[in-house]
Protein backbone atom coordinates (compact mmCIF):
# COMPACT_ATOMS: atom_id res chain seq x y z
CA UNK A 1 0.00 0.00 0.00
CA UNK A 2 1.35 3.50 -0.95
CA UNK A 3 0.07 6.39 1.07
CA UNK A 4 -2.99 5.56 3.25
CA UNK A 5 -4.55 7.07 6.62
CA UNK A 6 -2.33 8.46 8.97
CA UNK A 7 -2.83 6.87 12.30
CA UNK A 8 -1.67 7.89 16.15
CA UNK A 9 0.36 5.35 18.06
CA UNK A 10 -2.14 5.55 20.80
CA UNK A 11 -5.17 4.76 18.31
CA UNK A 12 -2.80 1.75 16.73
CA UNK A 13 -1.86 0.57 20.38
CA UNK A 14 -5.90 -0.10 20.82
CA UNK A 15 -6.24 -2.84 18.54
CA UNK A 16 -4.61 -5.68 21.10
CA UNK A 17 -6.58 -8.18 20.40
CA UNK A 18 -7.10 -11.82 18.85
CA UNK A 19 -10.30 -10.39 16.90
CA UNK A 20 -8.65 -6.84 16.11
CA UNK A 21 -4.92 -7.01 16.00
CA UNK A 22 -2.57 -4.28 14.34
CA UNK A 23 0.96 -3.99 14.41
CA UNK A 24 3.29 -1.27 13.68
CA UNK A 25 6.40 -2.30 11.26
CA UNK A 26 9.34 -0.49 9.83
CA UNK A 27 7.99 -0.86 6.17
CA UNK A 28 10.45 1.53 3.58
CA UNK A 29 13.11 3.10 4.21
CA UNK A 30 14.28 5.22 1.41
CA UNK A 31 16.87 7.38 0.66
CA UNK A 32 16.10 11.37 -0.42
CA UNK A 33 18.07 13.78 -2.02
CA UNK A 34 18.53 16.93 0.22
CA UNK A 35 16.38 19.47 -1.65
CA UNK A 36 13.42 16.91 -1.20
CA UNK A 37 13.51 16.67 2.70
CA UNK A 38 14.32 20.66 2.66
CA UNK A 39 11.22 21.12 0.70
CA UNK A 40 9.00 18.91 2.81
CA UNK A 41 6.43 20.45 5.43
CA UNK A 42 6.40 19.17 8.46
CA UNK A 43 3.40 17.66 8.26
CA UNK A 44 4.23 15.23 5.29
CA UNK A 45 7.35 14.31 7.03
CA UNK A 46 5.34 13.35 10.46
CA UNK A 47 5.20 9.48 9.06
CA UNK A 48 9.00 9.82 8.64
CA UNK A 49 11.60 9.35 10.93
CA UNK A 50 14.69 11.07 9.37
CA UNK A 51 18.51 10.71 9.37
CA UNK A 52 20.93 12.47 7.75
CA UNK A 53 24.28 11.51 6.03
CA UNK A 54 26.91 13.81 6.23
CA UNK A 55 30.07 13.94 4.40
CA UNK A 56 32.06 16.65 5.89
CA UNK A 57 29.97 19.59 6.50
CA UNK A 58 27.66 18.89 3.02
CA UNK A 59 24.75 16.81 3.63
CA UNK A 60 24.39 14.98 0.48
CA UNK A 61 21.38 12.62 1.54
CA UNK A 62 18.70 11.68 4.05
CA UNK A 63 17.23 8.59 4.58
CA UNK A 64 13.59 8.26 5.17
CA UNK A 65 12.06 5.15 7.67
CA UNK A 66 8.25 4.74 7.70
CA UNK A 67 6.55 3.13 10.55
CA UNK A 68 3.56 1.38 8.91
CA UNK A 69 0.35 0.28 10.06
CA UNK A 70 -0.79 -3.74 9.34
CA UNK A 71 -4.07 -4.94 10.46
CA UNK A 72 -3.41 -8.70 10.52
CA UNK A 73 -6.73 -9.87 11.89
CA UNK A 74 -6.94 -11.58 8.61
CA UNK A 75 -4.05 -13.75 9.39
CA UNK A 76 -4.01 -14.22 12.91
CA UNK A 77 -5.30 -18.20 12.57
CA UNK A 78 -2.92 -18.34 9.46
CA UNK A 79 0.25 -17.52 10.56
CA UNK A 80 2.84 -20.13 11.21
CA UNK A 81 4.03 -18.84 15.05
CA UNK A 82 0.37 -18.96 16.09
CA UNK A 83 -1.73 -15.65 17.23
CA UNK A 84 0.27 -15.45 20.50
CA UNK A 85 3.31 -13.83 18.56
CA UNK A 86 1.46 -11.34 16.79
CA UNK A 87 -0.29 -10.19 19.71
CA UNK A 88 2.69 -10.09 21.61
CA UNK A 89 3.77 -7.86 19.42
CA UNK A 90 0.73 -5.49 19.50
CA UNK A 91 1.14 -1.49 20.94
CA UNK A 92 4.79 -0.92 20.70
CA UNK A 93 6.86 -0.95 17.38
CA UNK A 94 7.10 -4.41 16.21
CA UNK A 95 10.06 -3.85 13.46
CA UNK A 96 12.35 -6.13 15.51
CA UNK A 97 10.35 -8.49 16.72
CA UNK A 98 9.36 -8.96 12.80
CA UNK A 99 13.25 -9.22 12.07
CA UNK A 100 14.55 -11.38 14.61
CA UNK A 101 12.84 -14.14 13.33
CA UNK A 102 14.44 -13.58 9.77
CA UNK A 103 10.68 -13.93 7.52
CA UNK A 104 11.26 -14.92 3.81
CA UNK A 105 10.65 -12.52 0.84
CA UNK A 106 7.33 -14.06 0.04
CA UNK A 107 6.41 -13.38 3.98
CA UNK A 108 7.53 -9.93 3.33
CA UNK A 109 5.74 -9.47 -0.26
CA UNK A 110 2.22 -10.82 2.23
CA UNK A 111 2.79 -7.91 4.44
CA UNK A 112 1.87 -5.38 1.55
CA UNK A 113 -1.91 -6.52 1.45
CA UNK A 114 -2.12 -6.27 4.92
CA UNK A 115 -0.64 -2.05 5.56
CA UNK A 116 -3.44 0.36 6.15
CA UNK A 117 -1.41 3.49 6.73
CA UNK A 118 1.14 4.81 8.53
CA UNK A 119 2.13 6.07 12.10
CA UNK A 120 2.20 10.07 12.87
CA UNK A 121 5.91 9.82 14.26
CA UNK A 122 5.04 12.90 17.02
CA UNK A 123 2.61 10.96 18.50
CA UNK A 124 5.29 8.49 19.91
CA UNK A 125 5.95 8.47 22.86
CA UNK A 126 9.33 8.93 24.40
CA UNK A 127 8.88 5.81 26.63
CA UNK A 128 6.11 3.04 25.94
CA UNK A 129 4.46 1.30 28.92
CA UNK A 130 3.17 -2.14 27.88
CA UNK A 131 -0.04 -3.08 29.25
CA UNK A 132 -0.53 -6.95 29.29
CA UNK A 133 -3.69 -7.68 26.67
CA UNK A 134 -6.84 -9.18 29.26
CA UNK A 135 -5.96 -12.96 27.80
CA UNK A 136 -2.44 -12.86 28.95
CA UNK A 137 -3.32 -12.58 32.76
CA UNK A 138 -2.98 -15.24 34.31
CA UNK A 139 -5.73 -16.25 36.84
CA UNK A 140 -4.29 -16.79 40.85
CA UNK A 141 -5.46 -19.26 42.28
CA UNK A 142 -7.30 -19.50 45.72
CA UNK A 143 -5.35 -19.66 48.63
CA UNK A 144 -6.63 -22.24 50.95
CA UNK A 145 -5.11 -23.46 53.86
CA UNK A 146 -5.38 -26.90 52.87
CA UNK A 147 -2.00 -26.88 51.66
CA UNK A 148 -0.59 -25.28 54.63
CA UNK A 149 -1.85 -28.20 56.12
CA UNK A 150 0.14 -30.92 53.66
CA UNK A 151 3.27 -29.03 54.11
CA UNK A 152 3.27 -28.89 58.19
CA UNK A 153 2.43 -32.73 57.55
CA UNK A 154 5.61 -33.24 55.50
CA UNK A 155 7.69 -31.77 57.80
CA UNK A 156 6.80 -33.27 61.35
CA UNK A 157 6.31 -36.90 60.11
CA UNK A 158 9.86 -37.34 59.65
CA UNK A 159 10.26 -35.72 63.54
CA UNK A 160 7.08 -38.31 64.07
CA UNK A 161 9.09 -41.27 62.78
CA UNK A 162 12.18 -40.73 64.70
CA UNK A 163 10.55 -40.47 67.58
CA UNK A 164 8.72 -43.53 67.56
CA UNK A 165 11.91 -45.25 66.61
CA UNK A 166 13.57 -43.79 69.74
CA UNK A 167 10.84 -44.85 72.17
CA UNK A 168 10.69 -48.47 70.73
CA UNK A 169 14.54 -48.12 71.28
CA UNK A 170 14.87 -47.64 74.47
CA UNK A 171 11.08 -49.50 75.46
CA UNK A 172 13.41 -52.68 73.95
CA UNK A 173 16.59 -51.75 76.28
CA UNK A 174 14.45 -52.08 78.83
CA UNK A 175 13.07 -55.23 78.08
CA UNK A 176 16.40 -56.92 77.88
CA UNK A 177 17.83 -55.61 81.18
């Protein structure tokens, strides 16, 4: 997809779930000639993130990274790692988690149908705090105080044992004298 909607991080980091999942992923980086990035507004460059190569005091280029937008919804039963590694990867940017596990070029050419814009760069934040999706927490269990129960069991029959022992001990060394 070339273009698209222009989406927040906040409004991306929403979609967390198994039935609405989107993930943000470094999709092009390209490189610009000077006058192009000089001649930009702001406002077309807030889906870029921007670095410049210097030679010297001339900049001769820029390269240009966009953070895009994938709604993978559509391929959440589909994909080979299982849903639980896409939505781990939900509401923070997801470039290298996608990288680590080294996809193929056809896995790559797949990710085109699925971009449906790209991420305003000023609305990221300068740190993320990751909120755990409502599936991933885990349920604690009851406390009961049965198991207290098992464990001071555990511990004094051994004590139990010896004792016994020692009183059939010395009831026997009696016996014998």
């Amino acid at each position: 997809m070339e273009g698209g909607k222009l989406y927040t991080f906040e409004e991306v980091r929403k979609h967390n779930e198994l039935n609405d999942c989107w993930l943000i992923i470094s999709g092009k980086v390209t490189l610009l000639p000077s006058p192009y990035l000089h001649g930009c507004s702001s406002a077309s460059m807030r889906s870029r993130a921007s670095f410049d190569i210097k030679v010297s005091e001339t900049m001769i280029s820029s390269y240009c990274c966009f953070l895009q937008v994938y709604d993978v919804t559509p391929f959440m039963e589909e994909h080979p790692g299982g849903d639980d590694v896409l939505l781990a990867s939900t509401g923070k940017d997801a470039t290298t988690d996608y990288e680590d596990i080294g996809h193929s070029d056809s896995a790559t050419e797949m990710m085109r149908q699925y971009c449906i814009g790209d991420v305003d760069m000023a609305s990221i934040p300068a740190k993320v705090t990751y909120a755990i999706p409502k599936e991933e927490i885990p349920n604690k269990a009851p406390t009961s105080t049965t198991g207290s129960w098992t464990t001071l069991l555990q511990l004094t029959a051994p004590l139990l044992l010896l004792a016994l022992l020692f009183v059939l001990q010395s009831f026997a060394k009696a016996k014998t004298e």
